[in-house]
C-alpha atoms as a PDB file:
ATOM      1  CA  UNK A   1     -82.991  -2.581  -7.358  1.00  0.00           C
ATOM      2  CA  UNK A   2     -81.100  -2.265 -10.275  1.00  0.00           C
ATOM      3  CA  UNK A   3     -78.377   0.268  -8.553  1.00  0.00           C
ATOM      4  CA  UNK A   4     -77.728  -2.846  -6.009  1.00  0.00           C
ATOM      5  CA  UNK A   5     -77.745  -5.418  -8.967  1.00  0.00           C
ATOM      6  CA  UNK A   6     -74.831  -3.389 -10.233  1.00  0.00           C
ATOM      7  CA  UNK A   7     -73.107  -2.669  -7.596  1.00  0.00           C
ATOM      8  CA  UNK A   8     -72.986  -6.906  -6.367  1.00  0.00           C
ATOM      9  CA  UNK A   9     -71.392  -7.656  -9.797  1.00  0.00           C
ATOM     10  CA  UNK A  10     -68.087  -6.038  -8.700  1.00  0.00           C
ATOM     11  CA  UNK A  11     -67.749  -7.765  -6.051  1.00  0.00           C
ATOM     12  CA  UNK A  12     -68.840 -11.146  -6.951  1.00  0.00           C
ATOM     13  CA  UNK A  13     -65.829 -10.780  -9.611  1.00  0.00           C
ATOM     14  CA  UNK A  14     -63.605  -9.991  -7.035  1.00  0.00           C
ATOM     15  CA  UNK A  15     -64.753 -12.889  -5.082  1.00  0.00           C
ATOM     16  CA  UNK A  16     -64.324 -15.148  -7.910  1.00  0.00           C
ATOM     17  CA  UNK A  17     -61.033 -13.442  -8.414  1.00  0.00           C
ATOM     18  CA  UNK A  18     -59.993 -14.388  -5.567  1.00  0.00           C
ATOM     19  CA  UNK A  19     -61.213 -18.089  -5.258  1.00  0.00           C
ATOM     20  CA  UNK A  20     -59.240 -18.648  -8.495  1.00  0.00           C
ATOM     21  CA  UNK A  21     -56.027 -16.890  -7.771  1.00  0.00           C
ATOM     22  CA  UNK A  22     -56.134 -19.623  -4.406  1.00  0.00           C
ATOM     23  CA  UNK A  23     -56.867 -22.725  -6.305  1.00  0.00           C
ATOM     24  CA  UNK A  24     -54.513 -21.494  -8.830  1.00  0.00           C
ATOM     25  CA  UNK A  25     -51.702 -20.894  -5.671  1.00  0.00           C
ATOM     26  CA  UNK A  26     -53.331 -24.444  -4.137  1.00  0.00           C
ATOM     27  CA  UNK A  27     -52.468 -26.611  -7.410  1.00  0.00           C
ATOM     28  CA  UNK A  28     -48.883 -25.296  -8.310  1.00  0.00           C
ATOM     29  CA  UNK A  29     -45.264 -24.788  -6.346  1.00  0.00           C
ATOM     30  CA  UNK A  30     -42.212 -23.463  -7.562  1.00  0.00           C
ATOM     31  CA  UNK A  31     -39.073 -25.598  -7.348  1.00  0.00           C
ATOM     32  CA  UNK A  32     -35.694 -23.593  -6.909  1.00  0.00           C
ATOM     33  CA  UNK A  33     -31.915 -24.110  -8.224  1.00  0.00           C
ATOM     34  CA  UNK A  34     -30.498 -26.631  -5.186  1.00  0.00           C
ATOM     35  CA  UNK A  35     -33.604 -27.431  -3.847  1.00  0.00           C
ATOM     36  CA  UNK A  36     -35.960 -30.567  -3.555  1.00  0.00           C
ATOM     37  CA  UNK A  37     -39.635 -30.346  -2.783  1.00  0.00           C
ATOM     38  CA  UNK A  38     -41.297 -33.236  -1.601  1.00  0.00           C
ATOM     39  CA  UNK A  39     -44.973 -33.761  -2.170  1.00  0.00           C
ATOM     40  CA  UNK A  40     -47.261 -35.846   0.209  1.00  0.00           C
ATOM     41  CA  UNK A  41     -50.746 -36.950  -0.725  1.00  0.00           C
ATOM     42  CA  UNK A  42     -52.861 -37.272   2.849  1.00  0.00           C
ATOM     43  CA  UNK A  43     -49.449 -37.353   4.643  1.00  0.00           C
ATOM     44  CA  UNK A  44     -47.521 -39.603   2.683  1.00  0.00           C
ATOM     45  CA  UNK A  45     -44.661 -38.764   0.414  1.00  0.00           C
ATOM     46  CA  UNK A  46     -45.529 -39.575  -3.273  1.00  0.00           C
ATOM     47  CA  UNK A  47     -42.966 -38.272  -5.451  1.00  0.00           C
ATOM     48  CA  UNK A  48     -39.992 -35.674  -4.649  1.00  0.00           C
ATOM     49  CA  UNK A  49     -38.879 -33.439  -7.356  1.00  0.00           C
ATOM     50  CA  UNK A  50     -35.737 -31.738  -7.878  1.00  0.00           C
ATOM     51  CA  UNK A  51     -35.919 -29.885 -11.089  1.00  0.00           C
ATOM     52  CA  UNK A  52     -36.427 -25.991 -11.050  1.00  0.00           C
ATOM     53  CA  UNK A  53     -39.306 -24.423 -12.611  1.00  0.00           C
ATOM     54  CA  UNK A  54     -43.289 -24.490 -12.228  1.00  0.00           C
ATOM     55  CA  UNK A  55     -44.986 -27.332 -11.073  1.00  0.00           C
ATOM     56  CA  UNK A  56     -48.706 -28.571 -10.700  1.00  0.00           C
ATOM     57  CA  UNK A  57     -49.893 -30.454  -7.520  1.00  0.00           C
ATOM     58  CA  UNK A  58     -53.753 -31.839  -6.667  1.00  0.00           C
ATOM     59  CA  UNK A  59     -54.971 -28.696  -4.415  1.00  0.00           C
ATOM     60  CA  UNK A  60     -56.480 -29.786  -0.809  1.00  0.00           C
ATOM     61  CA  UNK A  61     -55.088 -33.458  -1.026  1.00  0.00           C
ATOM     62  CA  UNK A  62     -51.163 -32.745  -1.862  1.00  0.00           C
ATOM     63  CA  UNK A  63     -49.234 -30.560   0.059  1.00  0.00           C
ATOM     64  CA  UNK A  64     -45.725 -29.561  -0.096  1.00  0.00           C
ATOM     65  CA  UNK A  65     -42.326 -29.697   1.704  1.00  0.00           C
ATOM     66  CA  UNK A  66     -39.267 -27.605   0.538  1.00  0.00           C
ATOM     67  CA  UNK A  67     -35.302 -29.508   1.709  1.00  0.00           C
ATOM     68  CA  UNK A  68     -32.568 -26.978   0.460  1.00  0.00           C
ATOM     69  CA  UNK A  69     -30.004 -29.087  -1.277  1.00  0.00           C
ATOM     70  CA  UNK A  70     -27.318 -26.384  -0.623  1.00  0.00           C
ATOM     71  CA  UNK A  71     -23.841 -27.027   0.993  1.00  0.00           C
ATOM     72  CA  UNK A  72     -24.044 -26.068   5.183  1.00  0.00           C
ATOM     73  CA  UNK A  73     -21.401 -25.253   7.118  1.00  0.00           C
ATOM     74  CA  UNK A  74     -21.854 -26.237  11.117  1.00  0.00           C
ATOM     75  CA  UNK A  75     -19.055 -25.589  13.411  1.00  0.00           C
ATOM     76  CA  UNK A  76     -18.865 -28.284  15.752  1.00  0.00           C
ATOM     77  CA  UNK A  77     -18.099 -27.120  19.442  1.00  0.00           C
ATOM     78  CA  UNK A  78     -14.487 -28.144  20.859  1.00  0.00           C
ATOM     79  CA  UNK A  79     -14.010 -31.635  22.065  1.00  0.00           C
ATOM     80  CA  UNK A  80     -11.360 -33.373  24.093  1.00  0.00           C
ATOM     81  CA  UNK A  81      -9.822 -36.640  22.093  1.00  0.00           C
ATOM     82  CA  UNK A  82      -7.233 -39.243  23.666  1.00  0.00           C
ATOM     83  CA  UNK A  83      -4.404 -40.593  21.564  1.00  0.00           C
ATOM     84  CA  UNK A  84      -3.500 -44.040  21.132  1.00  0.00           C
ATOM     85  CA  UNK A  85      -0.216 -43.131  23.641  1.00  0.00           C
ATOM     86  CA  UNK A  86      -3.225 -41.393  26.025  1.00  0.00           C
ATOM     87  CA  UNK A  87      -2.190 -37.806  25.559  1.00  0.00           C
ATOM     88  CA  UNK A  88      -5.314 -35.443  25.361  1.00  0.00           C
ATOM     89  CA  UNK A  89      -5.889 -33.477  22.464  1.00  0.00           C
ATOM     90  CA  UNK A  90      -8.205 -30.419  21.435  1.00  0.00           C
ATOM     91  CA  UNK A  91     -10.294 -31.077  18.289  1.00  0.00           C
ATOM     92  CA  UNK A  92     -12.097 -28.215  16.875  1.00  0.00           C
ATOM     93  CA  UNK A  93     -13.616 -28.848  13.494  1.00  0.00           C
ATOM     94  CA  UNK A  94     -16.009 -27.598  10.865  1.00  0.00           C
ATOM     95  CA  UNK A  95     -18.299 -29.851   8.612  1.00  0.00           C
ATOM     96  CA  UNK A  96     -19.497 -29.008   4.947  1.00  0.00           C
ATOM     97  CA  UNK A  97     -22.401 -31.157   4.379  1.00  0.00           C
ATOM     98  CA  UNK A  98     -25.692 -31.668   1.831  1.00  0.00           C
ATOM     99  CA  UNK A  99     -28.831 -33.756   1.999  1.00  0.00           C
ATOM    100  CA  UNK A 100     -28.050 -36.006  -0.963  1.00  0.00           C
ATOM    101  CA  UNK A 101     -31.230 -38.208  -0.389  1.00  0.00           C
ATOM    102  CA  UNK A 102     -34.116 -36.529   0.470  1.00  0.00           C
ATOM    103  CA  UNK A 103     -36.400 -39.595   0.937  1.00  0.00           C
ATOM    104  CA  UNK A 104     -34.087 -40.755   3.601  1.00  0.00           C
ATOM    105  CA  UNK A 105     -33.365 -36.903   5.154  1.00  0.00           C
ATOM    106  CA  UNK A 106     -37.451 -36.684   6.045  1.00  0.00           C
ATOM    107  CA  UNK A 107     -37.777 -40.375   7.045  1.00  0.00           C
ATOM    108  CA  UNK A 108     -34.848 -40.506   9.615  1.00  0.00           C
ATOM    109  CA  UNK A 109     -35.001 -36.239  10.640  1.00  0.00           C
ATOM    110  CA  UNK A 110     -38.245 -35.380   9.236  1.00  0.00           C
ATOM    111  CA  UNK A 111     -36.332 -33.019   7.451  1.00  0.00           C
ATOM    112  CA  UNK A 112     -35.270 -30.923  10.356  1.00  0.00           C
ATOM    113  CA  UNK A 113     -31.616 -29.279  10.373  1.00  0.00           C
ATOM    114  CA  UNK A 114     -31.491 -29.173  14.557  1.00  0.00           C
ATOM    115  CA  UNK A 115     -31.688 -32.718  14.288  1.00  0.00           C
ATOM    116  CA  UNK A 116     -29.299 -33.033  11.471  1.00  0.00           C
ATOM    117  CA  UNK A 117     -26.873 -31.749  12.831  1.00  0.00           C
ATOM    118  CA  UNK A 118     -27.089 -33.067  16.237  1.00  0.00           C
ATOM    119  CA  UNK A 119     -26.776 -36.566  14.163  1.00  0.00           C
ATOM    120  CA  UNK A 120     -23.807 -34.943  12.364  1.00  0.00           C
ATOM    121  CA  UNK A 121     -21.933 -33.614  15.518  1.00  0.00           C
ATOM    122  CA  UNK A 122     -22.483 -36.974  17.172  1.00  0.00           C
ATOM    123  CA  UNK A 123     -20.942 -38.727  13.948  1.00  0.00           C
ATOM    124  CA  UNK A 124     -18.305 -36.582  13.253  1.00  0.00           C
ATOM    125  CA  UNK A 125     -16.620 -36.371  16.918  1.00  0.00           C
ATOM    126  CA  UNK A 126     -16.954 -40.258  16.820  1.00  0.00           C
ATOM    127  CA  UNK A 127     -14.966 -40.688  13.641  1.00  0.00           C
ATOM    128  CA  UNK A 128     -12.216 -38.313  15.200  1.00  0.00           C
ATOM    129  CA  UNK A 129     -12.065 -39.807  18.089  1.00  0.00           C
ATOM    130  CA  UNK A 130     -12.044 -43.162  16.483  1.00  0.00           C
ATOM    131  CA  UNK A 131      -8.995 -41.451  13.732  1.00  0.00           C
ATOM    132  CA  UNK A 132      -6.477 -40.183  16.694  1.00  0.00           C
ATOM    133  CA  UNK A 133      -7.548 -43.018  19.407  1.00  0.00           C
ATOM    134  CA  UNK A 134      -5.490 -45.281  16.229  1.00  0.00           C
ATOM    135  CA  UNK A 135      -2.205 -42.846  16.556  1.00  0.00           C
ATOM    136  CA  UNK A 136       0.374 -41.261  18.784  1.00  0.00           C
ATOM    137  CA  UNK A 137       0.329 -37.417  19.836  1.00  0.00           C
ATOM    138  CA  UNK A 138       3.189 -37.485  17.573  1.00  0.00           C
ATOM    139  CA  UNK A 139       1.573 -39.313  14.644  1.00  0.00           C
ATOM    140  CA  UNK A 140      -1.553 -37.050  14.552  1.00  0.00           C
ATOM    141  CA  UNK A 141       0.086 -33.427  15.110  1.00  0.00           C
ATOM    142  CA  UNK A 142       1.854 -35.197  11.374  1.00  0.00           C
ATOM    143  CA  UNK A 143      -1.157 -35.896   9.737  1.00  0.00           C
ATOM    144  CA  UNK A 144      -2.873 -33.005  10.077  1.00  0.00           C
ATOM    145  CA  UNK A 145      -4.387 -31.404   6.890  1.00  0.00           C
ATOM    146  CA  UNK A 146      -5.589 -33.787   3.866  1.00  0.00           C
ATOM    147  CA  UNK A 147      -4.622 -37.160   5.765  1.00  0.00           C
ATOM    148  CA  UNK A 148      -6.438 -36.422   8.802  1.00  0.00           C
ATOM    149  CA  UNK A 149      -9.471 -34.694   6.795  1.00  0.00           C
ATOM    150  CA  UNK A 150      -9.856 -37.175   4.550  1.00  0.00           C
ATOM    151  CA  UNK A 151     -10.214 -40.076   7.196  1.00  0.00           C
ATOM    152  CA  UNK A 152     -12.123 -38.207   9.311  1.00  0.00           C
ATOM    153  CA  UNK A 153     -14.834 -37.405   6.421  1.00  0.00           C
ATOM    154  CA  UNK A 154     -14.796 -40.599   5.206  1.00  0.00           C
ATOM    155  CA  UNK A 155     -15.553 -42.904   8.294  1.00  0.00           C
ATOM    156  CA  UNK A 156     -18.538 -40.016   9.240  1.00  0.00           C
ATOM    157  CA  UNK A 157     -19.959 -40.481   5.577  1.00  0.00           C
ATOM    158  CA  UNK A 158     -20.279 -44.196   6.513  1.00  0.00           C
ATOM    159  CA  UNK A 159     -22.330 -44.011   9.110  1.00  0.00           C
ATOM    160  CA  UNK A 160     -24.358 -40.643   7.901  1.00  0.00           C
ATOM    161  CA  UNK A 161     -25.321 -42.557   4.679  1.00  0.00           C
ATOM    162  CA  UNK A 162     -28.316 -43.764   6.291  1.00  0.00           C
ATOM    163  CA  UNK A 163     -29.974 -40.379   7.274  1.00  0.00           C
ATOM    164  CA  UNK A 164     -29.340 -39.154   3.354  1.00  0.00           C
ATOM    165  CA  UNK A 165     -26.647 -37.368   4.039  1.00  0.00           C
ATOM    166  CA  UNK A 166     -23.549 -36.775   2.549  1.00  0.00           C
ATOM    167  CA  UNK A 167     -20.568 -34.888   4.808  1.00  0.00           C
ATOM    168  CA  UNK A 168     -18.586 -33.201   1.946  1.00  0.00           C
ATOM    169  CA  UNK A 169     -15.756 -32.118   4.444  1.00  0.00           C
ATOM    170  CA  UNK A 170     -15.091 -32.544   8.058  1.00  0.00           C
ATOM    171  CA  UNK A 171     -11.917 -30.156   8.968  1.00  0.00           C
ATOM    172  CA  UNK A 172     -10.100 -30.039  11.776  1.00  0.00           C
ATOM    173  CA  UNK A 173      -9.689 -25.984  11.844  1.00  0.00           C
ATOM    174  CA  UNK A 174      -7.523 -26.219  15.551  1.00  0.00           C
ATOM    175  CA  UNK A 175      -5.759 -28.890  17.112  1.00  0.00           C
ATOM    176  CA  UNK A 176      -4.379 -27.604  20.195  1.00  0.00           C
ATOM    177  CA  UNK A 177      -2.675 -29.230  23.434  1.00  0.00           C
ATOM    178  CA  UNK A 178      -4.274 -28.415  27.186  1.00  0.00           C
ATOM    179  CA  UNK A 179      -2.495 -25.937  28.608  1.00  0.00           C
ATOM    180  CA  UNK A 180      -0.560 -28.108  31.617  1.00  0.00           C
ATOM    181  CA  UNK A 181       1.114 -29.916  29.407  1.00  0.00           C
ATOM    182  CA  UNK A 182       1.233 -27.862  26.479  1.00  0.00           C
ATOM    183  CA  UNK A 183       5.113 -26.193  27.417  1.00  0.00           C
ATOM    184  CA  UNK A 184       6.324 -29.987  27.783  1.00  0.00           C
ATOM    185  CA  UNK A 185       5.261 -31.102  24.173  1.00  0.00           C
ATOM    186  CA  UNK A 186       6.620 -27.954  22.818  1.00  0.00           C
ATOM    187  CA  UNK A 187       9.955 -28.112  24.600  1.00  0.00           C
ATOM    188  CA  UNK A 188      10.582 -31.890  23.397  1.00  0.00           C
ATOM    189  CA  UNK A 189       9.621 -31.237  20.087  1.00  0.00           C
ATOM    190  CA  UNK A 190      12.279 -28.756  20.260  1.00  0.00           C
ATOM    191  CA  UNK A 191      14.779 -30.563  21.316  1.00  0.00           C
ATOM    192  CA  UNK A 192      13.848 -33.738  18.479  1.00  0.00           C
ATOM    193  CA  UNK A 193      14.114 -30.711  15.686  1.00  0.00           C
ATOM    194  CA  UNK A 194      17.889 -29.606  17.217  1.00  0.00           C
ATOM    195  CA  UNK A 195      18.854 -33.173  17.431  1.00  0.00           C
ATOM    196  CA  UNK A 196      17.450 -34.031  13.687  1.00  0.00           C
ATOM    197  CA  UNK A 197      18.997 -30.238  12.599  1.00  0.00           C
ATOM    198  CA  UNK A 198      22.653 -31.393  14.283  1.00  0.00           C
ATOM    199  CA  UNK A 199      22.509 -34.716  12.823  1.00  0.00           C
ATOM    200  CA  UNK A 200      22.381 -33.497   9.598  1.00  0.00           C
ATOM    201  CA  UNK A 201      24.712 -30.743   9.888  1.00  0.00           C
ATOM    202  CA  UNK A 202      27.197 -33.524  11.625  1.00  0.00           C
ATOM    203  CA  UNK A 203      26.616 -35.317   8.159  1.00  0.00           C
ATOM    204  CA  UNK A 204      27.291 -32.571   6.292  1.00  0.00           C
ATOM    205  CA  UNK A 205      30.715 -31.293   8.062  1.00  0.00           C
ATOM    206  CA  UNK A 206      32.118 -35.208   7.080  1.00  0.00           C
ATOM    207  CA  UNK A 207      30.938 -34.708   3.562  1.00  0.00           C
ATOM    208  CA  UNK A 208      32.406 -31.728   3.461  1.00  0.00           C
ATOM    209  CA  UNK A 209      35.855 -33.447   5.360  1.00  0.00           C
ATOM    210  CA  UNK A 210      35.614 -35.943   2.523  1.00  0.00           C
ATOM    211  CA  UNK A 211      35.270 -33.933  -0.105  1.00  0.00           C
ATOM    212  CA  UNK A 212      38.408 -31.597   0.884  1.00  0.00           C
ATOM    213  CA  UNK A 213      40.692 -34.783   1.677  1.00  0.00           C
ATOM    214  CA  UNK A 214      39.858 -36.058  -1.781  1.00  0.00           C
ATOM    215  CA  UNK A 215      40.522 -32.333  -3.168  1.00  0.00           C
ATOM    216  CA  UNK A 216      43.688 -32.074  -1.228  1.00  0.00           C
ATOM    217  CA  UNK A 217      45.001 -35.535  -2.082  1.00  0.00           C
ATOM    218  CA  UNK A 218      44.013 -34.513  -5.994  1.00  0.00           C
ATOM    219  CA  UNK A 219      46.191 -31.718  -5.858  1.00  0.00           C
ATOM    220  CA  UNK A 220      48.947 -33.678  -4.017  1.00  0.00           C
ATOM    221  CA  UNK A 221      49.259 -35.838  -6.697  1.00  0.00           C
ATOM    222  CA  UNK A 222      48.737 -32.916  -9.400  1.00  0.00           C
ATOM    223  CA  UNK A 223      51.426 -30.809  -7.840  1.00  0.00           C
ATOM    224  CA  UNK A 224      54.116 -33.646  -8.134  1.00  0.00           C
ATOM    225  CA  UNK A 225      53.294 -34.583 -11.297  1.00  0.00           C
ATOM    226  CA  UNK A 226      53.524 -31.370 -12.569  1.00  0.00           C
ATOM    227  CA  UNK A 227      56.648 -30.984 -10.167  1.00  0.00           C
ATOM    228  CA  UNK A 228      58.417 -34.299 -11.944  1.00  0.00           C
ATOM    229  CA  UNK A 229      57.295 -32.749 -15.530  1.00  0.00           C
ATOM    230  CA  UNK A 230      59.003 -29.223 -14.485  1.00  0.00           C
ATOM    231  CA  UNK A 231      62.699 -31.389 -13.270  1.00  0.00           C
ATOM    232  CA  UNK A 232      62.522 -33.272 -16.615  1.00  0.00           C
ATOM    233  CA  UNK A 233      62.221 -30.514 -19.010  1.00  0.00           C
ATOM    234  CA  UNK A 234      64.790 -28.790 -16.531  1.00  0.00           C
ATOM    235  CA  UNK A 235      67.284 -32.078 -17.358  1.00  0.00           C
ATOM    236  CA  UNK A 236      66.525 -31.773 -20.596  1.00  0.00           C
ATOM    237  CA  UNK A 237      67.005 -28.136 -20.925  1.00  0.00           C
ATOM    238  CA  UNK A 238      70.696 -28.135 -19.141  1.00  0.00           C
ATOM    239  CA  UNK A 239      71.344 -31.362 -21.393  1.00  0.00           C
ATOM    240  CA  UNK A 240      70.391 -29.139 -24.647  1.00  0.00           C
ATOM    241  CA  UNK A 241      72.494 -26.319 -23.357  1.00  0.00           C
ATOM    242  CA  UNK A 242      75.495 -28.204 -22.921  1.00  0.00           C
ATOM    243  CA  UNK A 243      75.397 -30.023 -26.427  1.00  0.00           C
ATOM    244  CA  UNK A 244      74.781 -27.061 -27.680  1.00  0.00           C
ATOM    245  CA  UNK A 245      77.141 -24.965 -25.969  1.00  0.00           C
ATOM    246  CA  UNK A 246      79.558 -28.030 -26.729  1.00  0.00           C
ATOM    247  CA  UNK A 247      78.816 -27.751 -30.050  1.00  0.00           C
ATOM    248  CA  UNK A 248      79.613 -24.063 -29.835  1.00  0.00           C
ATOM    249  CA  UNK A 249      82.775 -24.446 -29.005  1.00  0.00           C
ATOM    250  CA  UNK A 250      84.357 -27.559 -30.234  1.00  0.00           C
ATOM    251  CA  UNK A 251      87.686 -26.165 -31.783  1.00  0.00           C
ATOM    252  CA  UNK A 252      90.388 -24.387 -29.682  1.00  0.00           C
ATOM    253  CA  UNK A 253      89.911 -20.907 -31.010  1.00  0.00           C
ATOM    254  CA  UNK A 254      86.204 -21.387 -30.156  1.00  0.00           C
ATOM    255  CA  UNK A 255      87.139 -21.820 -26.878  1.00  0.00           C
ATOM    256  CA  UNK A 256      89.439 -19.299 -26.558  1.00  0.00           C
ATOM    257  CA  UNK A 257      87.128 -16.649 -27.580  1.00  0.00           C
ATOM    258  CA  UNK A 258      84.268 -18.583 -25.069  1.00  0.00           C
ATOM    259  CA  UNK A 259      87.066 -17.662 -22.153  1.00  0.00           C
ATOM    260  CA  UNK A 260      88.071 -14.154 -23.363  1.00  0.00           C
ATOM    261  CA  UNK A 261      84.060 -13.141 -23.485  1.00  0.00           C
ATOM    262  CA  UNK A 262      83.465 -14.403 -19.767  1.00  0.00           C
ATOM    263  CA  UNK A 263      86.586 -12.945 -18.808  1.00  0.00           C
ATOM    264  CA  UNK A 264      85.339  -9.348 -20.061  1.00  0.00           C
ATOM    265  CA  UNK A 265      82.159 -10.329 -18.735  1.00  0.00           C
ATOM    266  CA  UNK A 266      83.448 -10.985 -15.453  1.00  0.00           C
ATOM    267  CA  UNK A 267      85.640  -7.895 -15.278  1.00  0.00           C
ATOM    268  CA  UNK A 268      83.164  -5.864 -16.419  1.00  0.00           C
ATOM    269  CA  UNK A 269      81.000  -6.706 -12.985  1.00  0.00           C
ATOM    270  CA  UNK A 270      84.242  -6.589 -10.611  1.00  0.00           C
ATOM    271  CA  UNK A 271      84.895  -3.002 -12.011  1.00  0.00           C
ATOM    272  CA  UNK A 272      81.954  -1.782 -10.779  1.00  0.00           C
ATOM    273  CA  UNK A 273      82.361   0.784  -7.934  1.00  0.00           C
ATOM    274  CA  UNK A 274      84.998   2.012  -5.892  1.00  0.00           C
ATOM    275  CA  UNK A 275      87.180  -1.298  -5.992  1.00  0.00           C
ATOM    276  CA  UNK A 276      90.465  -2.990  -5.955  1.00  0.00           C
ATOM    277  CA  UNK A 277      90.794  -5.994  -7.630  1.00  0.00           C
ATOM    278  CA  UNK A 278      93.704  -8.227  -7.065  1.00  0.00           C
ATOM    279  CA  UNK A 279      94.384 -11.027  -9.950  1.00  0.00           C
ATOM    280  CA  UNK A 280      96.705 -13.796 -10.201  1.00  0.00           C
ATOM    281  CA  UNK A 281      98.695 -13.519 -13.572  1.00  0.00           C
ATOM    282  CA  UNK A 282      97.216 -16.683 -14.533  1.00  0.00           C
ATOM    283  CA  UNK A 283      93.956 -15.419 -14.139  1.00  0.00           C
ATOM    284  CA  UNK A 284      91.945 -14.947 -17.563  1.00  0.00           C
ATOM    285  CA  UNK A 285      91.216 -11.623 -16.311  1.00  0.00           C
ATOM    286  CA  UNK A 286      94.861 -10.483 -15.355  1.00  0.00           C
ATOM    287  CA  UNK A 287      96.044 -11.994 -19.564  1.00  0.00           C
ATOM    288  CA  UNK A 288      92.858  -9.510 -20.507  1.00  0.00           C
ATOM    289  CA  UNK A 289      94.397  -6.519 -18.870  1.00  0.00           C
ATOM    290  CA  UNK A 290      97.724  -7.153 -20.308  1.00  0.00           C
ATOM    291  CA  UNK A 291      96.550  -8.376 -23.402  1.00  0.00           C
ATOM    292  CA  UNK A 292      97.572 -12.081 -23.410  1.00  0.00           C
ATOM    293  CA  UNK A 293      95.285 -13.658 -24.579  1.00  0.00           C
ATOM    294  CA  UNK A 294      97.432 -16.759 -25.906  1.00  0.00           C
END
């Protein structure tokens, strides 16, 4: 008797054990970073709680429900859109979104993701269609990026507000034509580049005219300037020269030796060569070369 006295001890502890550790597991949950847990008392939600950490619940009449408040990323399957000018269009876009109000999140989608983002994708192709049904092909192939995002994300977090939650970013990752008509939109936006690219450089090519008319009329009127300076310092010059050669030779012997030094200046540059010179006896040269030089 007393062997089986000690050997039930063991495993009463171990039942005990065990009883505790599951009322211990039954009255406490663990909150994580970017997470809610909502707690229901016979079904109903009575308090949600955000903050990480330990917490204590009532075991057997609260139980627990864990929402991740992390960013998602859902990639939305390819739609066709129609532009305000009816040319189809190929939206493919991504969506960023968080459950920013639990409460809401397990009253409208019981806190289900499928449904979320079935909800989402309904929401989000609406607000596109809704964003490039208001412009031309032209208009939205222009506002792609931050305009288009932006409106886009906005009109979606309007009507997502109600099912708590918030879509951070809806982005259109590919906006593509259909193929049959594709070549045509391509070809004319050509063709409106080459007209804006020859329209400017027709612009620039008369700037450029203007610009070397005014340059050419500038120097015009610098050359003859500069050509009227150069003839009146020439008149001055030959009127300086003459007063002073004047000057020079005011007196007759002054000019006598004026005419004997041209004279040897001029024979000097007939005599050169193999020459024959013929003078008049007049000449200054011929009264040189007989030495009258009265």
């Amino acid at each position: 008797m007393e062997k089986k006295k000690n050997t039930a001890i063991p495993i009463i502890i171990a039942v005990l054990l065990i009883v505790f550790i599951y009322l211990v597991g039954s009255a406490t949950y663990i909150v994580h970073q970017n997470e809610y847990v909502t707690v229901r008392r016979f079904g109903k939600i009575v308090s949600i709680v955000s903050e990480p950490g330990l917490h204590i619940k009532t075991p057997f009449i609260e139980d627990t429900q864990s929402i991740s408040g992390k960013i998602v990323l859902y990639d939305i399957p390819a739609s066709d859109v129609i532009t305000k000018d009816k040319k189809s269009m190929i939206t493919d876009t991504y969506v960023l979104w968080k459950v920013s109000d639990p409460l809401k999140y397990v009253q409208t989608l019981n806190a289900l993701s499928a449904r979320a983002d079935e909800r989402i994708e309904a929401s989000v192709y609406n607000a596109t269609k809704n964003a490039i049904s208001s412009m031309t092909q032209d208009e939205v192939i222009d506002a792609r990026g931050e305009y288009l995002t932006n409106l886009i994300t906005e009109e979606a977090n309007a009507d997502m507000n109600g099912y708590g939650i918030t879509i951070v970013q809806a982005q259109i990752k590919a906006l593509d034509l259909p193929d049959d008509n594709k070549n045509a939109v391509y070809e004319r936006m050509i063709s409106e580049r080459n007209n804006i690219a020859a329209s400017y450089t027709a612009q620039g090519d008369a700037e450029a005219q203007k610009i070397h008319n005014e340059t050419d009329k500038q120097v015009a009127i610098i050359k003859a300037q500069a050509e009227k300076s150069a003839a009146v310092l020439e008149a001055e010059g030959e009127a300086a020269y003459m007063e002073t050669l004047s000057k020079a030779y005011d007196t007759e012997d002054k000019a006598a030796f004026y005419s004997y030094i041209r004279g040897l200046d001029s024979l000097k540059n007939s005599l050169k060569g193999d020459k024959t010179i013929i003078l008049d006896k007049d000449s200054e040269l011929a009264k040189i070369l007989y030495g009258n030089f009265n």
